[in-house]
N, C-alpha and C. Protein backbone atom coordinates (compact mmCIF):
# COMPACT_ATOMS: atom_id res chain seq x y z
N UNK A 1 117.47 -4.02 -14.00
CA UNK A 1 116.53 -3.74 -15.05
C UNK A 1 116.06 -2.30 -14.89
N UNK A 2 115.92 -1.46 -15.86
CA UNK A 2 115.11 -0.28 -15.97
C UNK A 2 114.01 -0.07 -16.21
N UNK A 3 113.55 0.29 -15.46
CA UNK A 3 111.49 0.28 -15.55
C UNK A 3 111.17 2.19 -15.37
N UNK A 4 110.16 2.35 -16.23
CA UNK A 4 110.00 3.60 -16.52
C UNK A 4 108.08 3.41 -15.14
N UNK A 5 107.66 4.46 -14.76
CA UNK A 5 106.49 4.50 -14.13
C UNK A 5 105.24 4.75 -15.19
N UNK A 6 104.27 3.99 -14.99
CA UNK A 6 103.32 4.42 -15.57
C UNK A 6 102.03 5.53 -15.59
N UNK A 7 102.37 6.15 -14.82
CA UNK A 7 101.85 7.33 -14.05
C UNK A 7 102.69 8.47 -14.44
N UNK A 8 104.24 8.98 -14.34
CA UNK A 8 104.69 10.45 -14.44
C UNK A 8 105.77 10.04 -15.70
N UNK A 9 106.16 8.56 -15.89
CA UNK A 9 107.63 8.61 -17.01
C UNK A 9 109.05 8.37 -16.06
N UNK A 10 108.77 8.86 -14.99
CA UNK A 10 109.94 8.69 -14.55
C UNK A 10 110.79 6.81 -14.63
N UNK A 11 111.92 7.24 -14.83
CA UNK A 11 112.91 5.66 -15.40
C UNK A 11 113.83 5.70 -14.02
N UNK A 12 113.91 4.57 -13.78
CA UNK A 12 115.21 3.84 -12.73
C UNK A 12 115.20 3.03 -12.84
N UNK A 13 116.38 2.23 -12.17
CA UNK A 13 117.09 1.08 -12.08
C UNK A 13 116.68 0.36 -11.01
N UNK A 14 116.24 -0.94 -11.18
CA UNK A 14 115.65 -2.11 -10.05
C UNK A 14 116.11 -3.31 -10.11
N UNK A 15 117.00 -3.60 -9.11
CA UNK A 15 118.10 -4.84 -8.93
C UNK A 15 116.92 -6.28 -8.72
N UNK A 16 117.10 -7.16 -9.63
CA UNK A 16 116.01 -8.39 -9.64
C UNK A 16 115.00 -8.07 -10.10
N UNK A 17 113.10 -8.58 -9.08
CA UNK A 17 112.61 -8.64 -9.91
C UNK A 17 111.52 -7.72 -9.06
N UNK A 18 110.54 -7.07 -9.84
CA UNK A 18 109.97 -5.99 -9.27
C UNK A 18 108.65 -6.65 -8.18
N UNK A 19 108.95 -5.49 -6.97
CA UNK A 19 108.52 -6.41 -5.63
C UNK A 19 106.81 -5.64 -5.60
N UNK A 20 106.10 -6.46 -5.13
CA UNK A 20 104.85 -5.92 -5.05
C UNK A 20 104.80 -4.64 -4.34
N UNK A 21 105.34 -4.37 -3.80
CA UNK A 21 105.18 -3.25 -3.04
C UNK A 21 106.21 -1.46 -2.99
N UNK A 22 106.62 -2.14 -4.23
CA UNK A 22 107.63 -1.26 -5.17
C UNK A 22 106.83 0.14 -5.56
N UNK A 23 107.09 1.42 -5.74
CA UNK A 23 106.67 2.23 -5.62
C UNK A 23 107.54 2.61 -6.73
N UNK A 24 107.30 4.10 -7.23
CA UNK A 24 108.13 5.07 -7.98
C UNK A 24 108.66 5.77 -7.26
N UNK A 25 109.69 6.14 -6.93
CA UNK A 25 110.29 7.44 -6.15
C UNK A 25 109.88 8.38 -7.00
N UNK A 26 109.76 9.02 -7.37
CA UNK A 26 108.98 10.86 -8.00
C UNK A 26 107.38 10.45 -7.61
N UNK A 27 106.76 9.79 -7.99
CA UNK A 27 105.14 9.77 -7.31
C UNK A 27 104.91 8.93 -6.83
N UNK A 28 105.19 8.13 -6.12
CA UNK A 28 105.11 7.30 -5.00
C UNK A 28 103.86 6.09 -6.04
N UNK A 29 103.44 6.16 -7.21
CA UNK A 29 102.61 5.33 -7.54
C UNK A 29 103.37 3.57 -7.93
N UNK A 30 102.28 2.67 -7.65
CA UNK A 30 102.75 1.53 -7.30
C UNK A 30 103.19 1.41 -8.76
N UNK A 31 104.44 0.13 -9.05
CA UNK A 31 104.68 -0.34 -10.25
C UNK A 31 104.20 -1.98 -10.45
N UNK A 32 103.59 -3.05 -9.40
CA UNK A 32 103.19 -4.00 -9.45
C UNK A 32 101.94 -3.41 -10.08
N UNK A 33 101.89 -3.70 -11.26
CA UNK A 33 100.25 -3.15 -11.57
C UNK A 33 99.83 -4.07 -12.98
N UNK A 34 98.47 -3.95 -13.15
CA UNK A 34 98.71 -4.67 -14.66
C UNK A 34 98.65 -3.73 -15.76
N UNK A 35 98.62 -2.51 -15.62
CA UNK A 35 99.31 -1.43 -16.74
C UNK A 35 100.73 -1.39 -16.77
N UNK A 36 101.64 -2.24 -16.06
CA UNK A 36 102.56 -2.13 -15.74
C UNK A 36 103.36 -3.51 -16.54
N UNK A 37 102.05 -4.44 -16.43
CA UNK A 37 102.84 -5.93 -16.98
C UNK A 37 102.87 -6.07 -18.25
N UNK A 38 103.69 -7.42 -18.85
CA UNK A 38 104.22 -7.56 -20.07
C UNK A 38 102.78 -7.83 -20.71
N UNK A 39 101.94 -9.09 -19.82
CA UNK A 39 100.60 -9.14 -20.53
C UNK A 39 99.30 -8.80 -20.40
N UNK A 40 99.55 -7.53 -20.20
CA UNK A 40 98.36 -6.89 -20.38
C UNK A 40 98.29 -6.29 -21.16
N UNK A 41 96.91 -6.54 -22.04
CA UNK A 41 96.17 -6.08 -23.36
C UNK A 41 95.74 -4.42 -23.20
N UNK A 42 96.24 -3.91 -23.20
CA UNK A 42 95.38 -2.41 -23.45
C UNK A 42 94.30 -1.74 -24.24
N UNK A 43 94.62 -2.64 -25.28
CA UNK A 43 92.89 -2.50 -25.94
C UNK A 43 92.14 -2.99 -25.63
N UNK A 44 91.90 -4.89 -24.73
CA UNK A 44 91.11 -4.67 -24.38
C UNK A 44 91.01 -4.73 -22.67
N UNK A 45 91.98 -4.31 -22.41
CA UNK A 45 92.11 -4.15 -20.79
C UNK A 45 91.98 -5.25 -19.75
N UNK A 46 92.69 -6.38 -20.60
CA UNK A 46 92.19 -7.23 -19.67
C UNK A 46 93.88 -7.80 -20.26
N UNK A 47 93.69 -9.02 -19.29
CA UNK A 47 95.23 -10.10 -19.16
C UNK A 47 94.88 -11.25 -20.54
N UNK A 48 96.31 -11.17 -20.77
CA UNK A 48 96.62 -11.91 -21.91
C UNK A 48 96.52 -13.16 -21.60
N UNK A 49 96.90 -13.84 -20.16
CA UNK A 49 97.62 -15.12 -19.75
C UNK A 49 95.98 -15.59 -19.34
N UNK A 50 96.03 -16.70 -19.77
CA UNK A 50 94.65 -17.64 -19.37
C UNK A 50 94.27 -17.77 -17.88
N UNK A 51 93.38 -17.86 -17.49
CA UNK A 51 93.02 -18.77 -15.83
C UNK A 51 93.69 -17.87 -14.95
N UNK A 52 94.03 -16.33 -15.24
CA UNK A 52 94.03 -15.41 -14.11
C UNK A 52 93.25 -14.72 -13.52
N UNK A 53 93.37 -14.32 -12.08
CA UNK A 53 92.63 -13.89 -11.10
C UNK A 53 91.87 -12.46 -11.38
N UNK A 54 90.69 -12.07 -12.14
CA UNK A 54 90.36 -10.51 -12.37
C UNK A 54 90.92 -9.68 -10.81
N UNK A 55 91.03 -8.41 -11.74
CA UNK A 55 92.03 -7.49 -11.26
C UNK A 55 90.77 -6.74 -11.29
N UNK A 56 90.09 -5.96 -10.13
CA UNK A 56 89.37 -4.65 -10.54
C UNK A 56 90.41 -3.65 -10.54
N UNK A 57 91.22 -3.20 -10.39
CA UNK A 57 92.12 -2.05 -10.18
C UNK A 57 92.92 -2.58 -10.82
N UNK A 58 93.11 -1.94 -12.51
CA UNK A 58 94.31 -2.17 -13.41
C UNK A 58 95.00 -1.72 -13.08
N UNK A 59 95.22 0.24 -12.26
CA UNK A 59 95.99 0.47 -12.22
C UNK A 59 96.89 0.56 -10.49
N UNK A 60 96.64 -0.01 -10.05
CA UNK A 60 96.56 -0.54 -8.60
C UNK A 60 97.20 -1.44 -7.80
N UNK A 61 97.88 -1.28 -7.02
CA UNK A 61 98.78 -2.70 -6.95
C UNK A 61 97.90 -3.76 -6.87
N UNK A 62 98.65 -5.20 -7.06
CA UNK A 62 97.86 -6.39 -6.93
C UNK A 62 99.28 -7.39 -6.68
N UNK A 63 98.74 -8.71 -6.76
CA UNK A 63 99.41 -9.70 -5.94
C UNK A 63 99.35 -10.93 -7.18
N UNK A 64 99.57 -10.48 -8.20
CA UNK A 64 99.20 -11.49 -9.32
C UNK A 64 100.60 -12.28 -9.99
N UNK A 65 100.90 -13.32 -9.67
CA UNK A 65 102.10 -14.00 -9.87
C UNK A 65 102.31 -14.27 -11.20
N UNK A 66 101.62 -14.08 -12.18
CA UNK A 66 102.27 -13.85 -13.29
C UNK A 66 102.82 -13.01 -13.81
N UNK A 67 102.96 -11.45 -12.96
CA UNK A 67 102.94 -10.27 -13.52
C UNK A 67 104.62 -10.75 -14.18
N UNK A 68 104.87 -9.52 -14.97
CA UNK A 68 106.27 -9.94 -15.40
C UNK A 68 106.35 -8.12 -15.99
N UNK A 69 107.16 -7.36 -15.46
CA UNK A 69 107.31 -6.03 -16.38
C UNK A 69 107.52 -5.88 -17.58
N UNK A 70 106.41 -4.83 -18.44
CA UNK A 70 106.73 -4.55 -20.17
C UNK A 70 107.79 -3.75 -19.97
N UNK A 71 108.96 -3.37 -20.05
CA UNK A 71 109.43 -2.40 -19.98
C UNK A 71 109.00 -1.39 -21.44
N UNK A 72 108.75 0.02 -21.61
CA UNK A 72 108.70 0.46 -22.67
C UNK A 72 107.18 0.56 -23.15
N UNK A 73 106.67 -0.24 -22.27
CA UNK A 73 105.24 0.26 -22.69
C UNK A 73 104.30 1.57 -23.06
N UNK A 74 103.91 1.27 -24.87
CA UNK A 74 103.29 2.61 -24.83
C UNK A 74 102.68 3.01 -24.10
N UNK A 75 101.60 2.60 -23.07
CA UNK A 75 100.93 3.26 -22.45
C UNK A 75 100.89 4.08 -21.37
N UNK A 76 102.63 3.88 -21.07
CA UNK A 76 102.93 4.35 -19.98
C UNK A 76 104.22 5.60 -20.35
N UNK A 77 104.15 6.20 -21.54
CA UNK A 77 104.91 7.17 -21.77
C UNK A 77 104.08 8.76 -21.39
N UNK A 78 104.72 9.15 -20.87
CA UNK A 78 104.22 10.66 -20.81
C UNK A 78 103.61 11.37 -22.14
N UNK A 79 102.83 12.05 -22.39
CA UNK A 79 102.67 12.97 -23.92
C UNK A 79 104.27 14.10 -23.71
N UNK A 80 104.76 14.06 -24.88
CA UNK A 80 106.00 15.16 -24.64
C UNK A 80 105.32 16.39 -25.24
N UNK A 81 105.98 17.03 -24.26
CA UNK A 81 105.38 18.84 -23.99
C UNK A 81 105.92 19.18 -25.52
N UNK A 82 104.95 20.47 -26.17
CA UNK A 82 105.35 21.12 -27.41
C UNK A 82 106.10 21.84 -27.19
N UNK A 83 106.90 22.22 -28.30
CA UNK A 83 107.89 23.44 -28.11
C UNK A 83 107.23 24.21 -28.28
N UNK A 84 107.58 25.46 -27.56
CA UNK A 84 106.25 26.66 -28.30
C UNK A 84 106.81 27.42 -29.36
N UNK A 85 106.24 28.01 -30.10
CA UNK A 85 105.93 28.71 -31.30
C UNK A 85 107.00 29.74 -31.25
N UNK A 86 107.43 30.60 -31.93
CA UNK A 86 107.30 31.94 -31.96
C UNK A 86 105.95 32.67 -32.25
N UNK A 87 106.11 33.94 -31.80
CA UNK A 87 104.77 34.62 -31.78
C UNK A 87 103.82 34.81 -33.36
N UNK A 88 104.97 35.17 -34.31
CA UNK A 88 104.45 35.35 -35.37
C UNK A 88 103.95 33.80 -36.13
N UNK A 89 104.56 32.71 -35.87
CA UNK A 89 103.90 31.50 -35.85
C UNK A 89 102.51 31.40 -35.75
N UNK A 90 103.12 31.42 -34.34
CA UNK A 90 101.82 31.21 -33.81
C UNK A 90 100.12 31.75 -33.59
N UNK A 91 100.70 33.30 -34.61
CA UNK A 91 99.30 33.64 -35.01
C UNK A 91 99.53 33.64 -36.17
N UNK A 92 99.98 33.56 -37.42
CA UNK A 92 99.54 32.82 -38.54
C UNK A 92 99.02 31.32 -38.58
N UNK A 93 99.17 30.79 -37.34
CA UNK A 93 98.69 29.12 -37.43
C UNK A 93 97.34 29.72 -36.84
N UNK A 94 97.16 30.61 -35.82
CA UNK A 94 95.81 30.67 -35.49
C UNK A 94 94.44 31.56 -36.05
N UNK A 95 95.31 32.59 -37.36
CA UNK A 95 94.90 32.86 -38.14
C UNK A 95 94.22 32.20 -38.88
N UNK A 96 94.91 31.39 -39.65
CA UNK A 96 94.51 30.40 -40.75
C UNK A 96 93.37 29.25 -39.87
N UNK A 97 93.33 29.21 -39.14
CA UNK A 97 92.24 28.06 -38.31
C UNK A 97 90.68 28.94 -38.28
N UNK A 98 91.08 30.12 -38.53
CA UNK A 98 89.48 31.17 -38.24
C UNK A 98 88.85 32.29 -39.20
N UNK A 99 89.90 31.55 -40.43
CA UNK A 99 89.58 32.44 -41.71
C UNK A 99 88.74 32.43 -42.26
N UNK A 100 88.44 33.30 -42.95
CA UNK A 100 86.49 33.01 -43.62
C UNK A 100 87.16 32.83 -45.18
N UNK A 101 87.06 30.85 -45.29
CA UNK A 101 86.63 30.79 -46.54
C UNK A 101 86.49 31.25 -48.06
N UNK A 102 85.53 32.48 -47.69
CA UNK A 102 85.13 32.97 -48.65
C UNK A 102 85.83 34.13 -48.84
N UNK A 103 86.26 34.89 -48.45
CA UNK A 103 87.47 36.16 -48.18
C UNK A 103 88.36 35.86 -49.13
């Protein structure tokens, strides 16, 4: 299975099923997490699945046997970097943001 990290983006490949103590190789941050699982609610930050154990540390490892990986989860995509501008762009865009109106 391919699981992306929820911390940097980074994606690899994980034979079975993801072990509590599973890490990211690029930032060493844990992937047993419940930002990490299929049911966890992100709006309202809490677990989907009934009669589970509160988690203070969503993003934190834990030991919660229902976890099951979202793969693809929005919340765990990086923001992608802008391309930058050309110069003349980029001060006509910052032009127009500080123009007087009335001119």
């Amino acid at each position: 299975m391919k699981i992306r990290c929820v911390k940097c983006g980074t994606e690899w490949e994980v034979k079975g099923q993801v072990g509590v103590r599973d890490e990211c190789p690029e930032c060493a941050a844990y992937v047993h997490t419940c930002t990490n699982c299929a049911h966890y609610e992100s709006a309202t930050q809490s677990c989907a699945m009934p009669n589970t154990e509160e988690v203070r540390d969503r993003e934190g490892q834990n030991f919660c046997e229902e976890f099951a990986f979202g793969p693809g989860r929005p919340a765990s995509a990086p923001a992608p970097t802008p391309k930058p501008l050309p110069a003349d762009e980029a001060r006509r865009k910052f032009d127009s943001l500080f123009r007087d109106p009335d001119a």
